[in-house]
PDB file of N, CA and C in Angstrom:
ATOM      1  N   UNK A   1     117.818 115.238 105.793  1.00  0.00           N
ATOM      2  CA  UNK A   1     116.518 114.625 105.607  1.00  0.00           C
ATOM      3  C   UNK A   1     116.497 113.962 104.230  1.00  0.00           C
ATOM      4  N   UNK A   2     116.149 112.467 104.059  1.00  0.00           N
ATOM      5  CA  UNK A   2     116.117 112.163 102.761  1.00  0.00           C
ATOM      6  C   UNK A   2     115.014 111.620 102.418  1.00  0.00           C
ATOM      7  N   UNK A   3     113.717 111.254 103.295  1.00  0.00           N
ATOM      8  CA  UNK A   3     112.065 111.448 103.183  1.00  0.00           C
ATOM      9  C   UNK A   3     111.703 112.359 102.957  1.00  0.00           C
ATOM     10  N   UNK A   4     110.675 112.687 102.353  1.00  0.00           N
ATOM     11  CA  UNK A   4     109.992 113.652 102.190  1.00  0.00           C
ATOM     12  C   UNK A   4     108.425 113.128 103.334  1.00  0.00           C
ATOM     13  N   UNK A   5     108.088 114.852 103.431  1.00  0.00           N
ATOM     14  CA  UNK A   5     106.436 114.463 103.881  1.00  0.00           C
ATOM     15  C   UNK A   5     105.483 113.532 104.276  1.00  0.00           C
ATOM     16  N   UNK A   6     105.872 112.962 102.797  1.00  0.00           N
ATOM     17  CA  UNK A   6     104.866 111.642 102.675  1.00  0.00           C
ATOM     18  C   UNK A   6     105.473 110.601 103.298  1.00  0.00           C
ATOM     19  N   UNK A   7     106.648 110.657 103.480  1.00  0.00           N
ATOM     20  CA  UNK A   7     107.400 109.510 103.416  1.00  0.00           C
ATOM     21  C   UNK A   7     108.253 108.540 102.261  1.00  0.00           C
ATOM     22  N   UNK A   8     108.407 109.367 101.267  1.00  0.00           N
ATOM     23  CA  UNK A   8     108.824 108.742 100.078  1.00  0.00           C
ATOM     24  C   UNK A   8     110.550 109.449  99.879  1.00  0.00           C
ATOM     25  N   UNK A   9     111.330 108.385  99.382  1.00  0.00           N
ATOM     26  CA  UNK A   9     112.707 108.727  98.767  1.00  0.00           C
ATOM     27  C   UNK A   9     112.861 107.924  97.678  1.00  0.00           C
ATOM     28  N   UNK A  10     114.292 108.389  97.422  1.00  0.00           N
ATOM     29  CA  UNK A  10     115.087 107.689  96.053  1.00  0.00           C
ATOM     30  C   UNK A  10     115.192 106.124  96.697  1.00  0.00           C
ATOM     31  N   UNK A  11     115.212 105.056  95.843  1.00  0.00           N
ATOM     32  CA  UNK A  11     115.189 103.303  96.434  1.00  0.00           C
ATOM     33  C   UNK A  11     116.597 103.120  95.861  1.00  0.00           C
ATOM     34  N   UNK A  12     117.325 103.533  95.626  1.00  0.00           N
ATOM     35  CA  UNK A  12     118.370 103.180  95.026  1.00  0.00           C
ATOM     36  C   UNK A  12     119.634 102.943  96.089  1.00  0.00           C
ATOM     37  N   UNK A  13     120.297 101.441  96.228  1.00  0.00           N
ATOM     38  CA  UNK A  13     120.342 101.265  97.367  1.00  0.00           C
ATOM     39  C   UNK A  13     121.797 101.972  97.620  1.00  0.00           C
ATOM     40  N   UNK A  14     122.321 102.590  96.657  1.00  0.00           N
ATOM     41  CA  UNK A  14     123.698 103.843  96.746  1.00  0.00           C
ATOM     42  C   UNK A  14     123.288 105.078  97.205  1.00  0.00           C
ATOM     43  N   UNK A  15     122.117 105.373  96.441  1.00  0.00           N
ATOM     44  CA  UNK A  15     121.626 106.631  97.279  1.00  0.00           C
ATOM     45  C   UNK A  15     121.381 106.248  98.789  1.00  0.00           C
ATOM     46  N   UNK A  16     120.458 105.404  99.188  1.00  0.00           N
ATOM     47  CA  UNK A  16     120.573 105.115 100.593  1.00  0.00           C
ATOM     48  C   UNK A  16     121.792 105.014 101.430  1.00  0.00           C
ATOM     49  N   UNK A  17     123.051 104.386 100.596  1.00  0.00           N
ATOM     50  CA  UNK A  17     124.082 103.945 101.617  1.00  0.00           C
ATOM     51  C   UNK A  17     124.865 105.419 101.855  1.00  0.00           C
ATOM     52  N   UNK A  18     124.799 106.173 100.514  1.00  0.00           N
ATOM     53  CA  UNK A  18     125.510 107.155 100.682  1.00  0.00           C
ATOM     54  C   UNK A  18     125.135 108.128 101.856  1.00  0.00           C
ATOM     55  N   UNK A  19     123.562 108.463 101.469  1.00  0.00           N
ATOM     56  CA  UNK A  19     123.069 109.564 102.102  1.00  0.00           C
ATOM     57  C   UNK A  19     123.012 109.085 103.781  1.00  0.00           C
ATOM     58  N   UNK A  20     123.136 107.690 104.070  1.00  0.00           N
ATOM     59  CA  UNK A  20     122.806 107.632 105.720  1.00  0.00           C
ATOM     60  C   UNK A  20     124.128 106.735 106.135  1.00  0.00           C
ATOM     61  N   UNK A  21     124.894 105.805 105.028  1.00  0.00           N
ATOM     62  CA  UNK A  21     125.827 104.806 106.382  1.00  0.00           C
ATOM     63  C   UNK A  21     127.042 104.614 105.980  1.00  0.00           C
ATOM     64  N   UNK A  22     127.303 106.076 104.859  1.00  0.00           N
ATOM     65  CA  UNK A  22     128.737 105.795 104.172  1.00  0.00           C
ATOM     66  C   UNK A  22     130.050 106.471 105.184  1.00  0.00           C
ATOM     67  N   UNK A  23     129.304 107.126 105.972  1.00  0.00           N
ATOM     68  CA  UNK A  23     130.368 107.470 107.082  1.00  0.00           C
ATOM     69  C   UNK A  23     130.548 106.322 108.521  1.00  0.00           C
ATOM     70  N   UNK A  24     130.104 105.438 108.456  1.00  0.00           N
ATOM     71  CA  UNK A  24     130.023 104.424 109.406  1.00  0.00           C
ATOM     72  C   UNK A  24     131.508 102.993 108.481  1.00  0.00           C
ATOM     73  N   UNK A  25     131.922 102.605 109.332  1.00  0.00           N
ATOM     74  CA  UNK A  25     132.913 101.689 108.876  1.00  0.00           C
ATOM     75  C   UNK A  25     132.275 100.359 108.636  1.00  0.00           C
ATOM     76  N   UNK A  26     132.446  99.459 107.526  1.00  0.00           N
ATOM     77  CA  UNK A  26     131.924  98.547 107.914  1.00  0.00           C
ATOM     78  C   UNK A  26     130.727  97.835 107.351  1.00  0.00           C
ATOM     79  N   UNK A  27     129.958  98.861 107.027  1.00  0.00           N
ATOM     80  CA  UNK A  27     128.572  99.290 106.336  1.00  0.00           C
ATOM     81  C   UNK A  27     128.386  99.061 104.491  1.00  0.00           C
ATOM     82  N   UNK A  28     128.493  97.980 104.015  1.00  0.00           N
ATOM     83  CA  UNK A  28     128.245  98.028 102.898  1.00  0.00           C
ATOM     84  C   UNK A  28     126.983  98.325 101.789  1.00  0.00           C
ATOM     85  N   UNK A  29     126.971  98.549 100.811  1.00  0.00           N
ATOM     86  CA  UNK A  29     125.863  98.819  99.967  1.00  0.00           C
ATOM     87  C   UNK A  29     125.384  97.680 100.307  1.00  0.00           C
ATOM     88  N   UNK A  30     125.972  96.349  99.998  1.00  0.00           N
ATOM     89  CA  UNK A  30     125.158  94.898  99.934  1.00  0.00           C
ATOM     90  C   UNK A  30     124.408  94.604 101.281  1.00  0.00           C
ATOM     91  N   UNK A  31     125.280  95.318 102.435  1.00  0.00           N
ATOM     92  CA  UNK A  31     124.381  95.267 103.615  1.00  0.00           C
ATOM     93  C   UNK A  31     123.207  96.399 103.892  1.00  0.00           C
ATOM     94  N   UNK A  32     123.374  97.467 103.296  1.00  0.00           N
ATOM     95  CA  UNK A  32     122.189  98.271 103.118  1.00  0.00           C
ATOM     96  C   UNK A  32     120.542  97.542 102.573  1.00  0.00           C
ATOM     97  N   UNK A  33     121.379  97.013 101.098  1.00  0.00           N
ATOM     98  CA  UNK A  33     120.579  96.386 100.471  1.00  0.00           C
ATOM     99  C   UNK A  33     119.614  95.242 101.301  1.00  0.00           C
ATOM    100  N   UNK A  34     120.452  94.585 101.991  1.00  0.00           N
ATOM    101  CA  UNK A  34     119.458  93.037 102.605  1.00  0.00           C
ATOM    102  C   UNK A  34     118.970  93.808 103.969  1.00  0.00           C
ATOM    103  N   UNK A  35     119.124  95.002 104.292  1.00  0.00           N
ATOM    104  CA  UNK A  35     118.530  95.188 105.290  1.00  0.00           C
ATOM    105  C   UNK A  35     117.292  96.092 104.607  1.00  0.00           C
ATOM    106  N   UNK A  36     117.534  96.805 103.642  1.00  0.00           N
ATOM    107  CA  UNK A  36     116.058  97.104 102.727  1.00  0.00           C
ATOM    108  C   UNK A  36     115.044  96.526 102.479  1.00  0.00           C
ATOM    109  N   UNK A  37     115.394  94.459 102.147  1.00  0.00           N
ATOM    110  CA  UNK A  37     114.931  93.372 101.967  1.00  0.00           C
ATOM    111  C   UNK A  37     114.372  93.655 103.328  1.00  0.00           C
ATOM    112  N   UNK A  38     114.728  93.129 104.159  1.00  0.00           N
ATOM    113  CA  UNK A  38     114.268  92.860 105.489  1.00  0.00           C
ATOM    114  C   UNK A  38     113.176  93.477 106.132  1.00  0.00           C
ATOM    115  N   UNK A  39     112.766  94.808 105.910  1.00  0.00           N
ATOM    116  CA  UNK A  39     112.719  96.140 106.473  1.00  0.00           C
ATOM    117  C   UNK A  39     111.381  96.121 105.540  1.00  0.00           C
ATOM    118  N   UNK A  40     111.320  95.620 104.157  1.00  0.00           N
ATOM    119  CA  UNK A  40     109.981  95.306 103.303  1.00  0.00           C
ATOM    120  C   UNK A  40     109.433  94.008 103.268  1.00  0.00           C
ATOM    121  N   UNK A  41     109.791  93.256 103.247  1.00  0.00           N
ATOM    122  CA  UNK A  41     109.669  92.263 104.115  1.00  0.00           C
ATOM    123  C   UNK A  41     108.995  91.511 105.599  1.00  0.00           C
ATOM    124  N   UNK A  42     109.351  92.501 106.571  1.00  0.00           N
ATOM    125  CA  UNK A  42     108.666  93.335 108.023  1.00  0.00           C
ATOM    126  C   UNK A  42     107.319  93.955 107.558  1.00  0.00           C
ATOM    127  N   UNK A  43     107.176  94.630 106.741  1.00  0.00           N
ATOM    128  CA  UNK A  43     106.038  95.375 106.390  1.00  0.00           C
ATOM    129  C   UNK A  43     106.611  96.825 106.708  1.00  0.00           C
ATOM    130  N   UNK A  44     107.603  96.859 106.800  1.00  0.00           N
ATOM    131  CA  UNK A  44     108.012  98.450 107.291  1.00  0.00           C
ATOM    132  C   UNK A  44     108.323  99.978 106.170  1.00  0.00           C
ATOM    133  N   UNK A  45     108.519  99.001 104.705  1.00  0.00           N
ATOM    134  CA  UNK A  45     108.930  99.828 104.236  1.00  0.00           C
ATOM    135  C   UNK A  45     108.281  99.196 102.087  1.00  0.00           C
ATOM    136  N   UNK A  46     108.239  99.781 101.344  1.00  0.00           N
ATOM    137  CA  UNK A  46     107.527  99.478 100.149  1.00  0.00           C
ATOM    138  C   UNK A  46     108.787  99.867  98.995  1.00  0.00           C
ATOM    139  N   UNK A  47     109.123  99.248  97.976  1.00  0.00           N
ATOM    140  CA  UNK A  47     110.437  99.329  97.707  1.00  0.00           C
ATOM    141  C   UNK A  47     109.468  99.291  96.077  1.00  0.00           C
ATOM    142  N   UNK A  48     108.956 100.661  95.183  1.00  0.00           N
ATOM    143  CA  UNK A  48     108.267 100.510  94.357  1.00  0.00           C
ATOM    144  C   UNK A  48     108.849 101.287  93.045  1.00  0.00           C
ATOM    145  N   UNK A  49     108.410 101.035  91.764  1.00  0.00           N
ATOM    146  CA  UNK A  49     109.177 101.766  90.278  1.00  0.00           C
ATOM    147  C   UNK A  49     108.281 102.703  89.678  1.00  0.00           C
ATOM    148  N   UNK A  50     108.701 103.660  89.317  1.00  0.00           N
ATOM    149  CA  UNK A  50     107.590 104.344  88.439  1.00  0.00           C
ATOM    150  C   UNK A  50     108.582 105.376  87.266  1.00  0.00           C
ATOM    151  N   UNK A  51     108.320 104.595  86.201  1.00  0.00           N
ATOM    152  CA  UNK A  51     108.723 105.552  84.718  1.00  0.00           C
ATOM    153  C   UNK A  51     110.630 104.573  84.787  1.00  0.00           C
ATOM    154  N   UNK A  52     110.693 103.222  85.507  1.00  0.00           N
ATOM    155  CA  UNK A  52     112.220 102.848  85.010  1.00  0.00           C
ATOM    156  C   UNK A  52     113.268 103.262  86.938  1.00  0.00           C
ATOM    157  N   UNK A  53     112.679 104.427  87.657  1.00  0.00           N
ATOM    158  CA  UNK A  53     113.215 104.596  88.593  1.00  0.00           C
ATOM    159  C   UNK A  53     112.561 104.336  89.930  1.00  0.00           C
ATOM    160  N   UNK A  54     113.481 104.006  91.318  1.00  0.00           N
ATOM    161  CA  UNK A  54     113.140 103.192  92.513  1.00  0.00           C
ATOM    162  C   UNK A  54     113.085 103.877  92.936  1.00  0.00           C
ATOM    163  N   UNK A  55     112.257 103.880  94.021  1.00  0.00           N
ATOM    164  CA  UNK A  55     111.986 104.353  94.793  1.00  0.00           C
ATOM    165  C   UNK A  55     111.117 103.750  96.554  1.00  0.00           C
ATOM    166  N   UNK A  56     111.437 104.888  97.766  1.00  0.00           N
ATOM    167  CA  UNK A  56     110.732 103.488  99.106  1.00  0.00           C
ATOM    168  C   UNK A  56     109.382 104.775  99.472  1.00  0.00           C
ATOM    169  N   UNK A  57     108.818 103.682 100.066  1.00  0.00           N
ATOM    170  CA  UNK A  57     107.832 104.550 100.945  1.00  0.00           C
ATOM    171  C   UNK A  57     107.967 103.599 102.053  1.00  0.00           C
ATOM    172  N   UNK A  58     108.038 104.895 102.318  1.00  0.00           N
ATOM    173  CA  UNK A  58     108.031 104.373 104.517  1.00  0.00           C
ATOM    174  C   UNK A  58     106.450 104.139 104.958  1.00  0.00           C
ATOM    175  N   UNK A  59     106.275 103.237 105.400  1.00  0.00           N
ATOM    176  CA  UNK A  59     104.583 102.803 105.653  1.00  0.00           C
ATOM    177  C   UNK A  59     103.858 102.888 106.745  1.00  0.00           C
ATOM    178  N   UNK A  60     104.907 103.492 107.739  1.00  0.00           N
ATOM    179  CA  UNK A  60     104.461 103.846 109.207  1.00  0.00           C
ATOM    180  C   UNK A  60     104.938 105.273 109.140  1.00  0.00           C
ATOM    181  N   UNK A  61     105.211 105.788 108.148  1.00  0.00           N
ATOM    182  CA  UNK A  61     105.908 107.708 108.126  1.00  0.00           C
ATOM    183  C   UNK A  61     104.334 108.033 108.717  1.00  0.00           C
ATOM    184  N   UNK A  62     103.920 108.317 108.590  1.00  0.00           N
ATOM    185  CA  UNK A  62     102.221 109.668 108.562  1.00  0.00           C
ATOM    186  C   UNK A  62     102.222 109.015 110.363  1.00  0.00           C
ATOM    187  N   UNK A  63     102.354 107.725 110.711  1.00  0.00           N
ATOM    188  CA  UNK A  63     101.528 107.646 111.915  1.00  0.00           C
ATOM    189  C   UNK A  63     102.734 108.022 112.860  1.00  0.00           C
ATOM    190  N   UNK A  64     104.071 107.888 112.427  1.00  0.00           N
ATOM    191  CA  UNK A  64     105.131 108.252 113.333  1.00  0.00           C
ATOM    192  C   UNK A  64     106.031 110.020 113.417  1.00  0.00           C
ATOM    193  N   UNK A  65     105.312 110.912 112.113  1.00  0.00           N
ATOM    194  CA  UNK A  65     106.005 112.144 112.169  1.00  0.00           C
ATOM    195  C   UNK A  65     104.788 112.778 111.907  1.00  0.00           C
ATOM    196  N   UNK A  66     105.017 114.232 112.638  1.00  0.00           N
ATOM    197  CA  UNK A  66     104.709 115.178 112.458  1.00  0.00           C
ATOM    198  C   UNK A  66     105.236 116.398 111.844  1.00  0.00           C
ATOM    199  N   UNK A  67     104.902 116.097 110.396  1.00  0.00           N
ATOM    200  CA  UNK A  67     105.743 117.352 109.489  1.00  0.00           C
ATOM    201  C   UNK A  67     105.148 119.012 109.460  1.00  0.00           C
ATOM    202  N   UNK A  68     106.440 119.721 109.042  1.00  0.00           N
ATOM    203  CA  UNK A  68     105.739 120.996 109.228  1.00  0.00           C
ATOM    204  C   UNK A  68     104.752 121.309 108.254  1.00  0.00           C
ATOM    205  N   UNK A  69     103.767 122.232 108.169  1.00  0.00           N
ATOM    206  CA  UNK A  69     102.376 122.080 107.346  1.00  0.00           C
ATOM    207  C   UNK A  69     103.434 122.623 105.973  1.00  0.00           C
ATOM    208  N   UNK A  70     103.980 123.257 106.544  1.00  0.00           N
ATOM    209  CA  UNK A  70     104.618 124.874 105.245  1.00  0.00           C
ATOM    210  C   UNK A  70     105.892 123.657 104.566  1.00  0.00           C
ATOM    211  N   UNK A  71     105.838 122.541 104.977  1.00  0.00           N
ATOM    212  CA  UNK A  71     106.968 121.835 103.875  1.00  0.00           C
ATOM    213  C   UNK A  71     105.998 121.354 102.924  1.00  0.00           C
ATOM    214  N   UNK A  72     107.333 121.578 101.770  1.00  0.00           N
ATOM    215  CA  UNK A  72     106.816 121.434 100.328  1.00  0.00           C
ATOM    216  C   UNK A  72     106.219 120.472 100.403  1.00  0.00           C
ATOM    217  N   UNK A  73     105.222 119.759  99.334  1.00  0.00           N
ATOM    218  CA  UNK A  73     104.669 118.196  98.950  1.00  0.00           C
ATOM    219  C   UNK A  73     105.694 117.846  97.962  1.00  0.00           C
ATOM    220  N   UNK A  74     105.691 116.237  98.683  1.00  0.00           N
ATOM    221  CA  UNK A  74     106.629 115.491  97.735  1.00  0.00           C
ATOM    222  C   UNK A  74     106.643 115.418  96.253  1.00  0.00           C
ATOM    223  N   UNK A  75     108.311 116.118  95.814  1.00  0.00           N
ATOM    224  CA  UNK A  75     108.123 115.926  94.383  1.00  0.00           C
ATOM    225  C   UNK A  75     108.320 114.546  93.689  1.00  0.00           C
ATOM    226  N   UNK A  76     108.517 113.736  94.722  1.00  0.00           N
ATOM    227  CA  UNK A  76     108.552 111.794  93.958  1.00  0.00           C
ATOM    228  C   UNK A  76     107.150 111.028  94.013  1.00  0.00           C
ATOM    229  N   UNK A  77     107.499 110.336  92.643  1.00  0.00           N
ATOM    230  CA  UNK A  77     105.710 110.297  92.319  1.00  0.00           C
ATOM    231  C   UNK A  77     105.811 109.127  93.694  1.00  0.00           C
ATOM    232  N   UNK A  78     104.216 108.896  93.888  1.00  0.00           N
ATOM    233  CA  UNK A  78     103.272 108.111  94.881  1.00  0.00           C
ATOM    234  C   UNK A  78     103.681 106.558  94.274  1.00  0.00           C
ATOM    235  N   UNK A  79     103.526 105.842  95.045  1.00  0.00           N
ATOM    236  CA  UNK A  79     103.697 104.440  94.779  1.00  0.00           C
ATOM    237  C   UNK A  79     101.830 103.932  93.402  1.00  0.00           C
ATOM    238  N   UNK A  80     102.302 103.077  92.754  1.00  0.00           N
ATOM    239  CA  UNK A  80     100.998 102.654  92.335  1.00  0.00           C
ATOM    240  C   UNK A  80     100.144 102.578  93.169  1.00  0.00           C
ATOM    241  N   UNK A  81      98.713 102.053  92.600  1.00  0.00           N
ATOM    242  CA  UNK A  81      97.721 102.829  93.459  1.00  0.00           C
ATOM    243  C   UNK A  81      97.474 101.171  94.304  1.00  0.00           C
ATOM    244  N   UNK A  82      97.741 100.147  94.113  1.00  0.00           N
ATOM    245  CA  UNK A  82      98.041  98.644  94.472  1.00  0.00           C
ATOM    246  C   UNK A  82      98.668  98.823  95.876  1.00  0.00           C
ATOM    247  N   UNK A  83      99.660  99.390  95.768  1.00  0.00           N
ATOM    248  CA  UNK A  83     100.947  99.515  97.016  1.00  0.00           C
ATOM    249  C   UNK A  83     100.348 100.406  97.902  1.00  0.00           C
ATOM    250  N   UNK A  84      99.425 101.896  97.462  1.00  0.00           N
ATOM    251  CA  UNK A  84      99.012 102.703  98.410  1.00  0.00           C
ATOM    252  C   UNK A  84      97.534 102.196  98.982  1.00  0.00           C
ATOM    253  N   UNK A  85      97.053 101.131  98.409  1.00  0.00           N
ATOM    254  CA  UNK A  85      95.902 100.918  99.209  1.00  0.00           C
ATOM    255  C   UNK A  85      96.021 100.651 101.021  1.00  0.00           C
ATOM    256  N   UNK A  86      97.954  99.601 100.852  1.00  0.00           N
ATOM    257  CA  UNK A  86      97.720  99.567 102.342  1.00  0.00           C
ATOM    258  C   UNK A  86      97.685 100.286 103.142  1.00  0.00           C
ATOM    259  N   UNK A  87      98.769 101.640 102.691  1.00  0.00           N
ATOM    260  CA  UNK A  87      99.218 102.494 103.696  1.00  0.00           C
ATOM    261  C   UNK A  87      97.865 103.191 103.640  1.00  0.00           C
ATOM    262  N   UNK A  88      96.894 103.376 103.156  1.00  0.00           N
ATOM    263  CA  UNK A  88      95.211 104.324 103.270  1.00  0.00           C
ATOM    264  C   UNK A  88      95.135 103.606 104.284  1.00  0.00           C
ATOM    265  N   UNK A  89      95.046 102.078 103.818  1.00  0.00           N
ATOM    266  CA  UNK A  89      93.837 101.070 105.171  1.00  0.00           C
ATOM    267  C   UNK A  89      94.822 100.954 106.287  1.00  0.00           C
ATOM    268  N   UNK A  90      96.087 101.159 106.626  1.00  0.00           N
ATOM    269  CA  UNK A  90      96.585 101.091 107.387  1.00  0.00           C
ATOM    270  C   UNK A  90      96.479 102.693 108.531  1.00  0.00           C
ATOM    271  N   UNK A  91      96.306 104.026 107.619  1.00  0.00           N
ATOM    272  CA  UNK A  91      96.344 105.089 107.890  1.00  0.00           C
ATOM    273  C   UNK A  91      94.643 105.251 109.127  1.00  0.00           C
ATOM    274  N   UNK A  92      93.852 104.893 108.128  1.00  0.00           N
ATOM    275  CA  UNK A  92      92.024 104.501 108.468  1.00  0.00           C
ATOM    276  C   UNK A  92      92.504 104.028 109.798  1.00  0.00           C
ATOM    277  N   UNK A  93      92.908 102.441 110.245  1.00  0.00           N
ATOM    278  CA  UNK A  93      93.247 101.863 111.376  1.00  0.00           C
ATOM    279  C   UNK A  93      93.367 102.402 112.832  1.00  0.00           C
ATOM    280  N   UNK A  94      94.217 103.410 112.130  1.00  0.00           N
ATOM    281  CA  UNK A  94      94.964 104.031 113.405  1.00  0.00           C
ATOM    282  C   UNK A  94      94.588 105.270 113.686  1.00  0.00           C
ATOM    283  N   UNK A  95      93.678 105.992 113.183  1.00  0.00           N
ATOM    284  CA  UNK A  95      92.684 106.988 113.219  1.00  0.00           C
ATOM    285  C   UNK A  95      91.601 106.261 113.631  1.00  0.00           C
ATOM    286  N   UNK A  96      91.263 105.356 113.581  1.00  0.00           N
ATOM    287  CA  UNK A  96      89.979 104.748 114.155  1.00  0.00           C
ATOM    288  C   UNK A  96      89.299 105.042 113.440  1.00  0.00           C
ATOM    289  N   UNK A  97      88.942 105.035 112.120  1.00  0.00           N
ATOM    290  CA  UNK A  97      88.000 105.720 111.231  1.00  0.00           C
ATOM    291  C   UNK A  97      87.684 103.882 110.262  1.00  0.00           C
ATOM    292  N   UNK A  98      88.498 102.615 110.573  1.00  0.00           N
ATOM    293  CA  UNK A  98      88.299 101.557 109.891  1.00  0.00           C
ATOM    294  C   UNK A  98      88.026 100.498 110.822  1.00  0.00           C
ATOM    295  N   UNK A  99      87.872  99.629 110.663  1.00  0.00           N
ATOM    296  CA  UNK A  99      87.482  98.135 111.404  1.00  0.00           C
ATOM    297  C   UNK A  99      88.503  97.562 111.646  1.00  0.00           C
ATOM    298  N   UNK A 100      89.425  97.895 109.977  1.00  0.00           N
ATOM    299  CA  UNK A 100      90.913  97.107 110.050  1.00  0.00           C
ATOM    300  C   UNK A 100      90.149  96.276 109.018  1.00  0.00           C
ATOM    301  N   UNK A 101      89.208  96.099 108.386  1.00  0.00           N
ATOM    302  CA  UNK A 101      89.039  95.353 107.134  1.00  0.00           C
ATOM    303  C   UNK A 101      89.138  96.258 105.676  1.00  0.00           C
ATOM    304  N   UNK A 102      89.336  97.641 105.971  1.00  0.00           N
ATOM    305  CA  UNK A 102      89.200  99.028 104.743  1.00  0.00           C
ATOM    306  C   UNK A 102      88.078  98.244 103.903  1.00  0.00           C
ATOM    307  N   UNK A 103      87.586  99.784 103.331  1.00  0.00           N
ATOM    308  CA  UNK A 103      86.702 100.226 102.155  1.00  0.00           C
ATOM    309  C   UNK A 103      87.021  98.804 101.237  1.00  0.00           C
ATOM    310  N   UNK A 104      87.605  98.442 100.522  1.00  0.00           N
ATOM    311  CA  UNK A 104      87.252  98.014  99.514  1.00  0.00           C
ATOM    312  C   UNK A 104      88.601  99.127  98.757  1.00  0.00           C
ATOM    313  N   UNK A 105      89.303  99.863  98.674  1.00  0.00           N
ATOM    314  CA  UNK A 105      89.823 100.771  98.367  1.00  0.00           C
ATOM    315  C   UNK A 105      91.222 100.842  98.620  1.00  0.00           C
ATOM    316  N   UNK A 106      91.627 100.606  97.382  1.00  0.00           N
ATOM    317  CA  UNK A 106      92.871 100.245  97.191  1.00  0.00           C
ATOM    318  C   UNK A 106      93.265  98.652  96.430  1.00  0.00           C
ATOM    319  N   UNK A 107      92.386  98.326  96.331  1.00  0.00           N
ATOM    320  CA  UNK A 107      92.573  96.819  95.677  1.00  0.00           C
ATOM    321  C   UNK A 107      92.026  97.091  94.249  1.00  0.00           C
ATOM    322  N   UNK A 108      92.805  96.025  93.496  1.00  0.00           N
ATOM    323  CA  UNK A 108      92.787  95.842  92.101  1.00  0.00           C
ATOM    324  C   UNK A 108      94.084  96.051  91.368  1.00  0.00           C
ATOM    325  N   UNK A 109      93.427  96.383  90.071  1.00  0.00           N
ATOM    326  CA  UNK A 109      95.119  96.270  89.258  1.00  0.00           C
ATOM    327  C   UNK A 109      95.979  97.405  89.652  1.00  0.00           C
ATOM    328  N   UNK A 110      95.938  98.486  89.681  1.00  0.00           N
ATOM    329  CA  UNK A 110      96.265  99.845  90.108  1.00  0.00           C
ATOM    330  C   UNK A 110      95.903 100.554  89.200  1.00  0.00           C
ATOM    331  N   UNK A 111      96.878 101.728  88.622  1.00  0.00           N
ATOM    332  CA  UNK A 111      96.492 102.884  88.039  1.00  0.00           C
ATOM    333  C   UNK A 111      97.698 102.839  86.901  1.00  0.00           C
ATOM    334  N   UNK A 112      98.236 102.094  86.603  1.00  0.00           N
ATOM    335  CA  UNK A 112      99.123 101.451  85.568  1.00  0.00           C
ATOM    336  C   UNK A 112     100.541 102.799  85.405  1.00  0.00           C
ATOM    337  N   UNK A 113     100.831 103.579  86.600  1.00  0.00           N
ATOM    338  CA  UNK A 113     101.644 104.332  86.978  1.00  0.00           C
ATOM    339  C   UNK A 113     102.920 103.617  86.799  1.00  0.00           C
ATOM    340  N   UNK A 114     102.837 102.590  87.350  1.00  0.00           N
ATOM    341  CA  UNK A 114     104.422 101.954  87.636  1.00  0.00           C
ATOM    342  C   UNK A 114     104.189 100.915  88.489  1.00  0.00           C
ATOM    343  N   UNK A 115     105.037  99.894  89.053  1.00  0.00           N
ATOM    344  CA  UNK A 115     104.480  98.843  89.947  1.00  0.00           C
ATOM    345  C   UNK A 115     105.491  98.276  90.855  1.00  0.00           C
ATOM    346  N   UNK A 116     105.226  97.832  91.610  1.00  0.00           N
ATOM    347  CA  UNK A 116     105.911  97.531  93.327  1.00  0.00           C
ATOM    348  C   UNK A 116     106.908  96.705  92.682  1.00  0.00           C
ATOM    349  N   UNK A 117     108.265  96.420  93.466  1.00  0.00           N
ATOM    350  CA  UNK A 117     109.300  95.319  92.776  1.00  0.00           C
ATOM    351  C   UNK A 117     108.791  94.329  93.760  1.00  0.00           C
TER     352      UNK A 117
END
């Protein structure tokens, strides 16, 4: 497992190649990499920095897994608060609890944590 809970890992695109496609032939970091591009790009995935280090959030994790309650909370910080507005208004959506226009919540400068690449 290299998500956590939330959906958050290391963005570093060696850690990725290692931990999922270094046993596959064929599979380069550089192709890891443009498929990371791609994949954020899609809207699928948030490729964000906080304190100098990368990190992804998966943006469909919460609506596609069901984690166990008793796993730990993620020890990698949260994306700025800019980047997490979508996944809230996206979260709202699909609970039926939004219009699909969200609160108002989540927009602005962020929380000066760190910021999306």
């Amino acid at each position: 497992m290299i998500a956590d809970r939330e959906g958050r890992l290391h963005g570093r695109t060696a850690f990725v190649w290692r931990e999922i496609f270094s046993m596959i032939p064929g599979v380069s970091e550089l192709d890891v990499d443009r498929a990371i591009d791609d994949l954020e790009a899609a809207g699928y995935l948030t490729r964000y920095q906080v304190d100098g280090s990368i990190f992804i959030l998966l943006n469909y994790f919460a609506k596609d897994q069901n984690p166990d309650r008793r796993e730990a909370k993620s020890r990698l910080p949260a994306p700025p608060e800019v980047d997490r507005g979508f996944q809230r208004n996206f979260l709202w959506a699909v609970a039926g609890e939004s219009s699909g226009e969200g609160s108002g919540e989540g927009s602005g400068e962020g929380s000066g944590e760190g910021s999306a690449l």
